[in-house]
N, C-alpha and C. Protein backbone atom coordinates (compact mmCIF):
# COMPACT_ATOMS: atom_id res chain seq x y z
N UNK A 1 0.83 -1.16 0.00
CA UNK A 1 0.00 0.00 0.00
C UNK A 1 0.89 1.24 0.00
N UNK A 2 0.90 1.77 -0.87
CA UNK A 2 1.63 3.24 -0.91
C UNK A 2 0.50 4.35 -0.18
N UNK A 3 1.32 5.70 0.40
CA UNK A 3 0.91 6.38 0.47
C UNK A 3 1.13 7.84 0.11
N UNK A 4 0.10 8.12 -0.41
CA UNK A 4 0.49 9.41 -1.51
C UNK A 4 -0.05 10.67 -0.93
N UNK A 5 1.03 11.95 -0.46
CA UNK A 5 0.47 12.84 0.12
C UNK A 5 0.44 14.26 -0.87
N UNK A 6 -0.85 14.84 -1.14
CA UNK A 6 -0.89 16.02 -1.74
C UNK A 6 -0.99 17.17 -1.55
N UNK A 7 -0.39 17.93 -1.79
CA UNK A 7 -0.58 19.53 -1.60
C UNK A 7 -1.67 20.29 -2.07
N UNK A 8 -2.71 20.73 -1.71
CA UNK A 8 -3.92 21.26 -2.57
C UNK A 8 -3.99 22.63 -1.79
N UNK A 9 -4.93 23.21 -2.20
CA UNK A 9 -5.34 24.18 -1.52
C UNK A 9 -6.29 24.41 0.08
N UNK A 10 -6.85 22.92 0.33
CA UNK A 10 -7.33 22.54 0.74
C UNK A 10 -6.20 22.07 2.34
N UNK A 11 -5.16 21.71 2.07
CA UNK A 11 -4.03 21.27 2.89
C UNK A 11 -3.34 22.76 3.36
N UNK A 12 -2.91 23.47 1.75
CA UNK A 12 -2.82 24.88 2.56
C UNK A 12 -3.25 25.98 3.44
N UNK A 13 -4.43 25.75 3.36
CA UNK A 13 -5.29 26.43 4.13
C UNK A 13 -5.42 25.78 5.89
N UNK A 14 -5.59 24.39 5.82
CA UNK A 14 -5.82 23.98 6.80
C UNK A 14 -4.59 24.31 8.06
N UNK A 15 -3.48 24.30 7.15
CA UNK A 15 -1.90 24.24 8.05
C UNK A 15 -1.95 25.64 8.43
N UNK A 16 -2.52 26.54 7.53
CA UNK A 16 -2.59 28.36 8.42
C UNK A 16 -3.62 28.02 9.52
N UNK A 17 -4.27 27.59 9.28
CA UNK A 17 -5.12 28.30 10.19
C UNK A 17 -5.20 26.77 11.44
N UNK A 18 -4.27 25.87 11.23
CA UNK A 18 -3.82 25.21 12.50
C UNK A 18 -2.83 26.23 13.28
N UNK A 19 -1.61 26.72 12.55
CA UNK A 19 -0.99 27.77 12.70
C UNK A 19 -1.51 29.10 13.42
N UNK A 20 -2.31 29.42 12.52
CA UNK A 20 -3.00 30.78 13.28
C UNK A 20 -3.94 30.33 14.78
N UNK A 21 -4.23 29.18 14.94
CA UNK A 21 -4.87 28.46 16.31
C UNK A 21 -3.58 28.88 17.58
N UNK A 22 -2.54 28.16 16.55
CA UNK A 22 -1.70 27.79 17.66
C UNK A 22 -1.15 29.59 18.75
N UNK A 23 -0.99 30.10 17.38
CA UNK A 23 -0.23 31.47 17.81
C UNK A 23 -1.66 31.89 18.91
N UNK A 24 -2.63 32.06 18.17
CA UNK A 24 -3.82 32.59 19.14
C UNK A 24 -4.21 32.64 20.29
N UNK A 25 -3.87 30.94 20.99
CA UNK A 25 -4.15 30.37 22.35
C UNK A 25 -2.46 30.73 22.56
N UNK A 26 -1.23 31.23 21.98
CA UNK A 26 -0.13 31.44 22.67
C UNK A 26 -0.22 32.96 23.62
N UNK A 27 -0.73 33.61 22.08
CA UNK A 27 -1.26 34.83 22.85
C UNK A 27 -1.75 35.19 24.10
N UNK A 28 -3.27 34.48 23.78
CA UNK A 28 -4.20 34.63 25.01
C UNK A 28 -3.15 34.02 25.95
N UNK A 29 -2.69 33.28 26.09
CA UNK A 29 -2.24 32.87 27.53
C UNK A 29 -1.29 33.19 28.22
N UNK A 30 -0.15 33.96 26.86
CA UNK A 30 0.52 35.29 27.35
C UNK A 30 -0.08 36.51 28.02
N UNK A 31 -0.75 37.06 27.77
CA UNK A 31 -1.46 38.15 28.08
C UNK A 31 -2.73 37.83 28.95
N UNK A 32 -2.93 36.74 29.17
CA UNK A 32 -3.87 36.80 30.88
C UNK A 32 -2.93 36.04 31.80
N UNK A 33 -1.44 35.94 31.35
CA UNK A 33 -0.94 35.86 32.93
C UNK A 33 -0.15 36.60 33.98
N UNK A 34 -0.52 36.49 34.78
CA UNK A 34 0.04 37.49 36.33
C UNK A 34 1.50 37.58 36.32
N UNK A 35 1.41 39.06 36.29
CA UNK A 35 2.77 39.26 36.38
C UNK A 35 3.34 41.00 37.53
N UNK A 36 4.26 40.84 37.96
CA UNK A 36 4.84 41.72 38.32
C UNK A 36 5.69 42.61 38.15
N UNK A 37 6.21 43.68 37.95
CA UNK A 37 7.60 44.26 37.86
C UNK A 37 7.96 45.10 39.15
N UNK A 38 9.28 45.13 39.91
CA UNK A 38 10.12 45.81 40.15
C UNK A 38 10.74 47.45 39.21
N UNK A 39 10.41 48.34 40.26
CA UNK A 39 11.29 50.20 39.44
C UNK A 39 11.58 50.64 40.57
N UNK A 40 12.19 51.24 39.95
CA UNK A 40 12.73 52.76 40.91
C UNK A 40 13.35 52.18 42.35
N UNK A 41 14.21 50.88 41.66
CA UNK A 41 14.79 51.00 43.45
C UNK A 41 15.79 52.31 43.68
N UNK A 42 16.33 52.38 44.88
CA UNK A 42 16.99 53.38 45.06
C UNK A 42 17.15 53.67 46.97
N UNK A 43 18.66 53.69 47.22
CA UNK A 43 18.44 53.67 48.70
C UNK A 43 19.77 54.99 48.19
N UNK A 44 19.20 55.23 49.49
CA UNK A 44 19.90 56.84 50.12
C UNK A 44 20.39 57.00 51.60
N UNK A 45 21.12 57.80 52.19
CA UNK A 45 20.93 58.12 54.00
C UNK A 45 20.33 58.91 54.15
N UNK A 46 19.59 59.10 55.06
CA UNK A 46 18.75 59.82 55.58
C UNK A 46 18.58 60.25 56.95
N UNK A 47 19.62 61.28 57.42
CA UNK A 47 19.62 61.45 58.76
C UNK A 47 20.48 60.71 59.54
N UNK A 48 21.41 60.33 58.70
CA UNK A 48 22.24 59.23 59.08
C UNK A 48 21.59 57.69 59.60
N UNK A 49 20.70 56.93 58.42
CA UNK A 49 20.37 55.94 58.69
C UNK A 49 19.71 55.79 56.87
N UNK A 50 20.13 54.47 56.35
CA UNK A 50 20.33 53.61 55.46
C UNK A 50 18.64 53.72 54.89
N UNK A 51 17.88 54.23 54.28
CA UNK A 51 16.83 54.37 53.59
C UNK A 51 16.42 53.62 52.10
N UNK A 52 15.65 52.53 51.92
CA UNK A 52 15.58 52.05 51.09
C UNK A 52 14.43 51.78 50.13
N UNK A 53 14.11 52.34 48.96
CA UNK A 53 13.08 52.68 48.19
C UNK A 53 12.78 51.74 47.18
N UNK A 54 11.73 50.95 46.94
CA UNK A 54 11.35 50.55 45.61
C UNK A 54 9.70 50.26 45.48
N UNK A 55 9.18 50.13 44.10
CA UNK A 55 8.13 50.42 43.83
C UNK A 55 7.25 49.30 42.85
N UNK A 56 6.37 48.77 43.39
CA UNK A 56 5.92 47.35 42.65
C UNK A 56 4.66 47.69 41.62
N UNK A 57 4.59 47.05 40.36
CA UNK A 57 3.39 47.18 39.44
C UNK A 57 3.05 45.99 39.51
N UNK A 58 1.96 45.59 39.58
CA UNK A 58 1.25 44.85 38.69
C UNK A 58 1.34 44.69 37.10
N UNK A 59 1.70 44.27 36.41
CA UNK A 59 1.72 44.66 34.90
C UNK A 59 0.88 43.63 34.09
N UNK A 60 -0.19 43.01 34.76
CA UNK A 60 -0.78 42.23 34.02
C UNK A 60 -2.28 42.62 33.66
N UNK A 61 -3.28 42.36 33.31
CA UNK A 61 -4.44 43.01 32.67
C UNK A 61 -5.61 42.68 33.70
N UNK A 62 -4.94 42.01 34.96
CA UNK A 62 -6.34 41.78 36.05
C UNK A 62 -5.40 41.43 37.84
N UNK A 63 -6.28 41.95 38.08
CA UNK A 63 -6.19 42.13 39.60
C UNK A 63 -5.28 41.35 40.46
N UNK A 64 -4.44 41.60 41.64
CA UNK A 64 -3.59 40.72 42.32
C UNK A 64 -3.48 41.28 43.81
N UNK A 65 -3.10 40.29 44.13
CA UNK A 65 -2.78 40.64 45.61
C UNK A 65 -1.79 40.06 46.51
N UNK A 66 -1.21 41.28 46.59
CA UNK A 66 0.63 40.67 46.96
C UNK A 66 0.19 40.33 48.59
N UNK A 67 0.74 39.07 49.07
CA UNK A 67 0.52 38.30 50.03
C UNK A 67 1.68 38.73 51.11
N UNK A 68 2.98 38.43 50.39
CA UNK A 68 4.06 38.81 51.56
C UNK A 68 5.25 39.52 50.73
N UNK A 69 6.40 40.18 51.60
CA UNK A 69 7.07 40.96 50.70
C UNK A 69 8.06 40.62 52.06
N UNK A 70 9.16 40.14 51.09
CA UNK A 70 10.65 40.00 52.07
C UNK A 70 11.52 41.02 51.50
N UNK A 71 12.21 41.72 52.55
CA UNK A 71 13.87 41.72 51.70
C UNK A 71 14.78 40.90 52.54
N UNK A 72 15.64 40.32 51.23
CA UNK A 72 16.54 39.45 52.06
C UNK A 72 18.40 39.79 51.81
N UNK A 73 19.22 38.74 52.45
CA UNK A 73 20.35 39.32 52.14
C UNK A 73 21.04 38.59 52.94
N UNK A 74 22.09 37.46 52.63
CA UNK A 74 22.85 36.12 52.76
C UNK A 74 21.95 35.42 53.58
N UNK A 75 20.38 34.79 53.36
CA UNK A 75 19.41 33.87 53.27
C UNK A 75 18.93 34.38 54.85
N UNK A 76 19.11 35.92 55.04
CA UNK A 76 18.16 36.24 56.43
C UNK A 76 17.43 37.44 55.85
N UNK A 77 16.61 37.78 57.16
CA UNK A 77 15.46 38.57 57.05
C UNK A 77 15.90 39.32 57.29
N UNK A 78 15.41 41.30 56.39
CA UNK A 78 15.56 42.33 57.03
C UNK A 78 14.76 42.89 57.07
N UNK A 79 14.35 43.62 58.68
CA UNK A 79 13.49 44.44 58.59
C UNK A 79 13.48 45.54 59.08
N UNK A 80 12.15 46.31 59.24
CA UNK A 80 12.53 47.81 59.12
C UNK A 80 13.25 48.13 60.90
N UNK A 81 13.97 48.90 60.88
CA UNK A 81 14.75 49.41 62.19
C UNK A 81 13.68 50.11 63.05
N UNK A 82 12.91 50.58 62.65
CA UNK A 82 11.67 51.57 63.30
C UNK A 82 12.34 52.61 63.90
N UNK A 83 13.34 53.33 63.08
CA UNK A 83 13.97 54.77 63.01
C UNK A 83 12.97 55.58 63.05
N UNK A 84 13.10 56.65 64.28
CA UNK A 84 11.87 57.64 64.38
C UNK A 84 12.17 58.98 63.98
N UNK A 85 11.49 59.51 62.87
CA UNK A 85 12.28 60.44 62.13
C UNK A 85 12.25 61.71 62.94
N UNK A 86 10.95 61.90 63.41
CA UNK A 86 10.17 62.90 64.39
C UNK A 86 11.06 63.04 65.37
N UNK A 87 11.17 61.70 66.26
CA UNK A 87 12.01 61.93 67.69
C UNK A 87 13.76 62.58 67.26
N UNK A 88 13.84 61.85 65.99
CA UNK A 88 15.33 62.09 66.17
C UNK A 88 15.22 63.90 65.93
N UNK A 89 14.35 64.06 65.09
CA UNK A 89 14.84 65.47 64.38
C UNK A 89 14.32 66.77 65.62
N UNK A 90 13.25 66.33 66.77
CA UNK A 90 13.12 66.80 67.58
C UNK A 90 15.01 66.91 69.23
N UNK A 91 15.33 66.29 68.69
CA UNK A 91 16.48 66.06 70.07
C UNK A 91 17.39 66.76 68.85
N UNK A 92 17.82 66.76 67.73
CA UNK A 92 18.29 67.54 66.91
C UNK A 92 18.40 69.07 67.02
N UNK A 93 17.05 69.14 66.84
CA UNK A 93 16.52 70.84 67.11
C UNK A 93 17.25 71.20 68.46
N UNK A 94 16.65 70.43 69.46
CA UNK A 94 16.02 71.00 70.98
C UNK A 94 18.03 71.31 71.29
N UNK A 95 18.89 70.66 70.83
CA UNK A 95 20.51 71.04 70.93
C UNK A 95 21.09 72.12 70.02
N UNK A 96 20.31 72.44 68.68
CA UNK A 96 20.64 73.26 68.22
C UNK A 96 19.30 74.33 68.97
N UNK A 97 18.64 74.49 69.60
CA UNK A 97 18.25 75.35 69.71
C UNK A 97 19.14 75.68 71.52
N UNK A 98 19.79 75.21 72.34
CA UNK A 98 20.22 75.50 73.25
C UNK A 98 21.71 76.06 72.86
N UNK A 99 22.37 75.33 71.29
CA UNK A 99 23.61 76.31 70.51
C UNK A 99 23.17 78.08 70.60
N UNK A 100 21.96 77.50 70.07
CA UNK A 100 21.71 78.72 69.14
C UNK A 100 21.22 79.83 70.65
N UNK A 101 20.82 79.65 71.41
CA UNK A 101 20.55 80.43 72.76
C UNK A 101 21.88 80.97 73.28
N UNK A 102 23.02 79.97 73.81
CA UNK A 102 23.90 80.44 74.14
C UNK A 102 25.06 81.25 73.37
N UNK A 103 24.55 81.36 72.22
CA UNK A 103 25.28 82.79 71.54
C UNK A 103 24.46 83.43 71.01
N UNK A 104 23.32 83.45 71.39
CA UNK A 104 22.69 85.00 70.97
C UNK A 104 21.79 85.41 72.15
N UNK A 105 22.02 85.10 73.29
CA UNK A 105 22.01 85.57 74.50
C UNK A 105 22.56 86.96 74.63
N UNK A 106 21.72 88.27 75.04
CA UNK A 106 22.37 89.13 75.71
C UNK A 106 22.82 89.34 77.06
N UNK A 107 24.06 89.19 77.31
CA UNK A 107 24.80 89.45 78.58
C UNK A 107 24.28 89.94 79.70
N UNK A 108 23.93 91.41 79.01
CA UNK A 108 23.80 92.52 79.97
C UNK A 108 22.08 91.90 80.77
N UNK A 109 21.54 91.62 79.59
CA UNK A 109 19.69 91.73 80.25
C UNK A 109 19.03 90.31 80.02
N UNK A 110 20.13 89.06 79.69
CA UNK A 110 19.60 87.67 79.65
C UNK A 110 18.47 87.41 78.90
N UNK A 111 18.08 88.15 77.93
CA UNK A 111 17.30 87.93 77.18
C UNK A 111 17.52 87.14 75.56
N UNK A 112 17.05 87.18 74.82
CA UNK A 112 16.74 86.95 73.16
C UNK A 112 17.05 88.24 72.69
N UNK A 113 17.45 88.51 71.53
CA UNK A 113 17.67 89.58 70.62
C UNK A 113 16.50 88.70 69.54
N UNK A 114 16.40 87.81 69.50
CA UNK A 114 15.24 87.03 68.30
C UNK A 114 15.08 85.95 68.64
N UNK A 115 13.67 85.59 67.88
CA UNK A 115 13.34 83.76 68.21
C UNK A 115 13.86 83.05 68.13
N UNK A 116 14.45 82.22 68.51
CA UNK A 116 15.04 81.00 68.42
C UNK A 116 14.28 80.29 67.06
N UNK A 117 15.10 80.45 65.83
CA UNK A 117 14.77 79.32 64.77
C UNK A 117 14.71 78.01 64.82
N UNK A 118 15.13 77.69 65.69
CA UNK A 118 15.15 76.13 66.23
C UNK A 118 13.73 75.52 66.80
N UNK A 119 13.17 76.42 67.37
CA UNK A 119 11.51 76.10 68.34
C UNK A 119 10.84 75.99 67.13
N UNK A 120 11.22 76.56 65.46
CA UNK A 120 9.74 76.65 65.31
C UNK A 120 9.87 75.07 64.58
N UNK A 121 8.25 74.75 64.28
CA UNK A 121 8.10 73.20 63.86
C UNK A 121 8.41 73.13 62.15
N UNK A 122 9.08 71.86 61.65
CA UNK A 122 9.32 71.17 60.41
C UNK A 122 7.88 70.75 60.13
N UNK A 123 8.11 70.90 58.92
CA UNK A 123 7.13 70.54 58.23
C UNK A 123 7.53 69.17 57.08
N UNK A 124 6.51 67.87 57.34
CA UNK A 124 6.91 66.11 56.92
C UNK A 124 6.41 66.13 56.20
N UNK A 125 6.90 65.52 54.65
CA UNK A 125 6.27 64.70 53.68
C UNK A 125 5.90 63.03 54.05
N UNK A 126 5.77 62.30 53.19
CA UNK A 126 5.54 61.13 53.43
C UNK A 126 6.34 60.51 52.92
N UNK A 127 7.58 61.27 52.33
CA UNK A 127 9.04 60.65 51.78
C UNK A 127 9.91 60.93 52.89
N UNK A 128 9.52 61.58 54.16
CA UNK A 128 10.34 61.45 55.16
C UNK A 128 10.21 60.02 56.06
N UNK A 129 9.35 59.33 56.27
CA UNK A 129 9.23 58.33 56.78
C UNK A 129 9.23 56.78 55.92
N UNK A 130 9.20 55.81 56.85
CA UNK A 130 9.45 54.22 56.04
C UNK A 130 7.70 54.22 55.80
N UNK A 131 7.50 53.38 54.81
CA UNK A 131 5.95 52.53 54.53
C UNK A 131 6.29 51.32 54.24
N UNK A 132 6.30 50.73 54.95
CA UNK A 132 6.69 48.90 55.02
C UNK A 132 4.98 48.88 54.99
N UNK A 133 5.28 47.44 53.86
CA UNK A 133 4.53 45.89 53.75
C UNK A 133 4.16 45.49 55.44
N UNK A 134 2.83 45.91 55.52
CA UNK A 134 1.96 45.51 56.48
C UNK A 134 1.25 44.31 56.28
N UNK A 135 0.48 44.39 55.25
CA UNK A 135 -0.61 43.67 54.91
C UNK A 135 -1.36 43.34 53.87
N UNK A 136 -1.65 42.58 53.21
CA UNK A 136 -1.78 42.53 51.90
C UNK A 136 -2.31 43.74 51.26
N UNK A 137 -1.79 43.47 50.07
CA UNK A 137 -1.98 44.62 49.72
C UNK A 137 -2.58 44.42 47.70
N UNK A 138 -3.85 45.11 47.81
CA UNK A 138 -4.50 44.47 46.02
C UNK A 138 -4.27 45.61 45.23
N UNK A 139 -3.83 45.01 43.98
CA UNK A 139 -2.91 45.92 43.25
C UNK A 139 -3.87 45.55 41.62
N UNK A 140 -4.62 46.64 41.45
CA UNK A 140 -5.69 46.59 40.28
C UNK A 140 -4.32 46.61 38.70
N UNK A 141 -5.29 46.46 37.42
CA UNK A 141 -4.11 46.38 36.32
C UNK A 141 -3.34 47.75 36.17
N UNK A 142 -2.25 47.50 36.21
CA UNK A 142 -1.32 48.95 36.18
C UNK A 142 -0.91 49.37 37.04
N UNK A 143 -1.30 49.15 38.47
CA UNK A 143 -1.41 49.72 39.60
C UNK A 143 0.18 49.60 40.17
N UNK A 144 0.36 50.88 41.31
CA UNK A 144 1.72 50.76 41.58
C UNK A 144 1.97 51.15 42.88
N UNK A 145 3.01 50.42 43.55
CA UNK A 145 2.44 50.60 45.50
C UNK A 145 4.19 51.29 45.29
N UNK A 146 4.16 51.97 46.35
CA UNK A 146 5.58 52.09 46.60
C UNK A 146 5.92 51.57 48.21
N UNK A 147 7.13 51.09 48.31
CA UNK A 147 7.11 50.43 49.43
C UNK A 147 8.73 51.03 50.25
N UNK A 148 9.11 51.40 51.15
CA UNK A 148 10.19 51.97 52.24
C UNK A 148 10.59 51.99 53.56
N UNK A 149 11.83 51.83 53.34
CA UNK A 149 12.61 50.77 54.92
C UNK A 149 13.63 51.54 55.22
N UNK A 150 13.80 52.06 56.80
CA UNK A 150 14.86 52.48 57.13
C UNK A 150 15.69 50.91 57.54
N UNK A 151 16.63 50.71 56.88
CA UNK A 151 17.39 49.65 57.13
C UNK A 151 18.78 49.89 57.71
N UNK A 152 19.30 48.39 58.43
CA UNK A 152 20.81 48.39 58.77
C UNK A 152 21.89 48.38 57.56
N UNK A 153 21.22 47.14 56.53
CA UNK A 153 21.88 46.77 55.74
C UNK A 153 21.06 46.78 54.72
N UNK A 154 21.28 46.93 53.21
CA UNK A 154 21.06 46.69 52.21
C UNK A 154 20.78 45.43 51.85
N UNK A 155 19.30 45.02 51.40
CA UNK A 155 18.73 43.90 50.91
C UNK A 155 19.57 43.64 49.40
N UNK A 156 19.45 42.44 49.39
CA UNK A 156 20.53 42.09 47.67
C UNK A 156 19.05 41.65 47.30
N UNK A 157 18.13 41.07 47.98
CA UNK A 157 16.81 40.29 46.92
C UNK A 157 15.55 40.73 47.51
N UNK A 158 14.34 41.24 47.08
CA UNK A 158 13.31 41.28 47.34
C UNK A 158 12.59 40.07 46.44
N UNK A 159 11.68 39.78 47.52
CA UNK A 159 11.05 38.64 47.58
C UNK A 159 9.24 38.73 47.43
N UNK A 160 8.65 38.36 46.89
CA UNK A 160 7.13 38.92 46.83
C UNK A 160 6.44 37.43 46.48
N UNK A 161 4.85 37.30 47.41
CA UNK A 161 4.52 36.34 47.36
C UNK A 161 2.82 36.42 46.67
N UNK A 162 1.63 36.05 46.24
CA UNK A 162 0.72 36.58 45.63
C UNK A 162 -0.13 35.61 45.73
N UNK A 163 -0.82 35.78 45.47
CA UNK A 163 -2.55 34.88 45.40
C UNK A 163 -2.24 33.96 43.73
N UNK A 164 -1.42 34.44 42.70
CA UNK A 164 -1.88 33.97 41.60
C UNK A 164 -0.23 33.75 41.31
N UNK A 165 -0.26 32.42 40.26
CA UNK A 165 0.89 32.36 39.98
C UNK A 165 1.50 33.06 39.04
N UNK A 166 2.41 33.81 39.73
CA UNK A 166 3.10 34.64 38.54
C UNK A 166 4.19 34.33 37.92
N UNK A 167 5.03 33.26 38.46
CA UNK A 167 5.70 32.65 37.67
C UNK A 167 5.92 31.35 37.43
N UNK A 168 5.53 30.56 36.35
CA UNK A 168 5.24 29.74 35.25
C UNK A 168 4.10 28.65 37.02
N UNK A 169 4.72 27.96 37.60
CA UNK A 169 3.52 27.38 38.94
C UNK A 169 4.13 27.73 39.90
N UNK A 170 4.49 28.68 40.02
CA UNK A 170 4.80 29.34 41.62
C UNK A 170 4.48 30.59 42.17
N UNK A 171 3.72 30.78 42.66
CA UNK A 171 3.17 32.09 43.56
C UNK A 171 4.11 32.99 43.79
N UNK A 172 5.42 32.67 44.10
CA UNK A 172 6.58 33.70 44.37
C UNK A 172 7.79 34.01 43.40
N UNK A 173 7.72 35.22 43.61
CA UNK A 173 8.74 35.77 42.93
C UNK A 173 9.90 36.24 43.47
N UNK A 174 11.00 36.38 43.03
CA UNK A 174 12.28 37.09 43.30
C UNK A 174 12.67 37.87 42.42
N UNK A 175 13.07 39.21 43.14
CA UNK A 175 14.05 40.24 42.48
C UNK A 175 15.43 40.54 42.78
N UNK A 176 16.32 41.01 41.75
CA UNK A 176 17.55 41.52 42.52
C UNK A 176 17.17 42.65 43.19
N UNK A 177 17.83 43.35 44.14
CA UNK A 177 17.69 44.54 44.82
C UNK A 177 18.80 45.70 44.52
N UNK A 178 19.62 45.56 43.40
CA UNK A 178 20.41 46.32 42.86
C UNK A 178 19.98 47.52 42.48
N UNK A 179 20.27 48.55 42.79
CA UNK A 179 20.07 50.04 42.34
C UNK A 179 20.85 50.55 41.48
N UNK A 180 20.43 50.67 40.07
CA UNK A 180 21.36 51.00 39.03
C UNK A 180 21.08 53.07 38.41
């Protein structure tokens, strides 16, 4: 029994549009799965204490919810120092304002020649303080949390855990923590 295979138009057609199947369901299943990105890391000092910044998206086309968020760094945990920006910058003042008294003190009548610039109050952004990963946290499509640690040491990996698998069957992800 021989078998004789032909090329028709009928064969050509069928192989596109097995083809065009295949790409189609590659698509779709690219683009409805969960994904994350890492930006804007970036650590600084701040008051003389180690400040560390980065900022998470969602980048996938439906809803998530980041479960846990590590930073890590030679396979331990770091967490935030609970540096008090307020207290410190208050004991700051309250010494420069006893500098600033004892030379502009008048001799003769123990008074002020002017207010003490030191008494009056600072005024806080919300880039002066840490916002650590409390609690889960749902992150709609596009959406972008920013997250900040007064730290000892510099994390080498952030770690993020989620309701959905974002990468290929695993719920968790890893990032480097490199600031470029």
């Amino acid at each position: 029994m021989k078998f004789e295979f032909l090329i028709t138009t009928d064969t050509i057609i069928s192989i596109l549009a097995l083809l065009l199947a295949i790409g189609s369901a590659l698509y779709t299943w690219n683009s409805n799965r969960y994904s994350v990105s890492l930006s804007d890391i970036s650590n600084e000092t701040k008051r003389g204490q180690l400040f560390f910044e980065f900022t998470l998206t969602n980048t996938s086309s439906r809803p998530l919810r980041l479960k846990k968020l590590s930073l890590i760094r030679d396979d331990s945990i770091i967490k935030d120092n609970k540096f008090d920006v307020v207290a410190h910058d208050n004991k700051v003042d309250l010494e420069l304002a006893e500098a600033y008294e004892k030379e502009n003190i008048d001799p003769l009548t123990g008074s002020m020649h002017s207010i003490n610039p030191h008494f009056i109050g600072r005024n806080y952004s919300d880039d002066d303080f840490s916002n650590n990963f409390t609690k889960e946290v749902f992150l709609l499509p596009s959406e972008s949390r920013t997250f900040s640690y007064f730290v000892d040491v510099l994390p080498t990996t952030i770690e993020i855990s989620t309701n959905k698998h974002i990468r290929l069957f695993k719920k968790t992800k890893s990032f480097s923590a490199k600031s470029y």
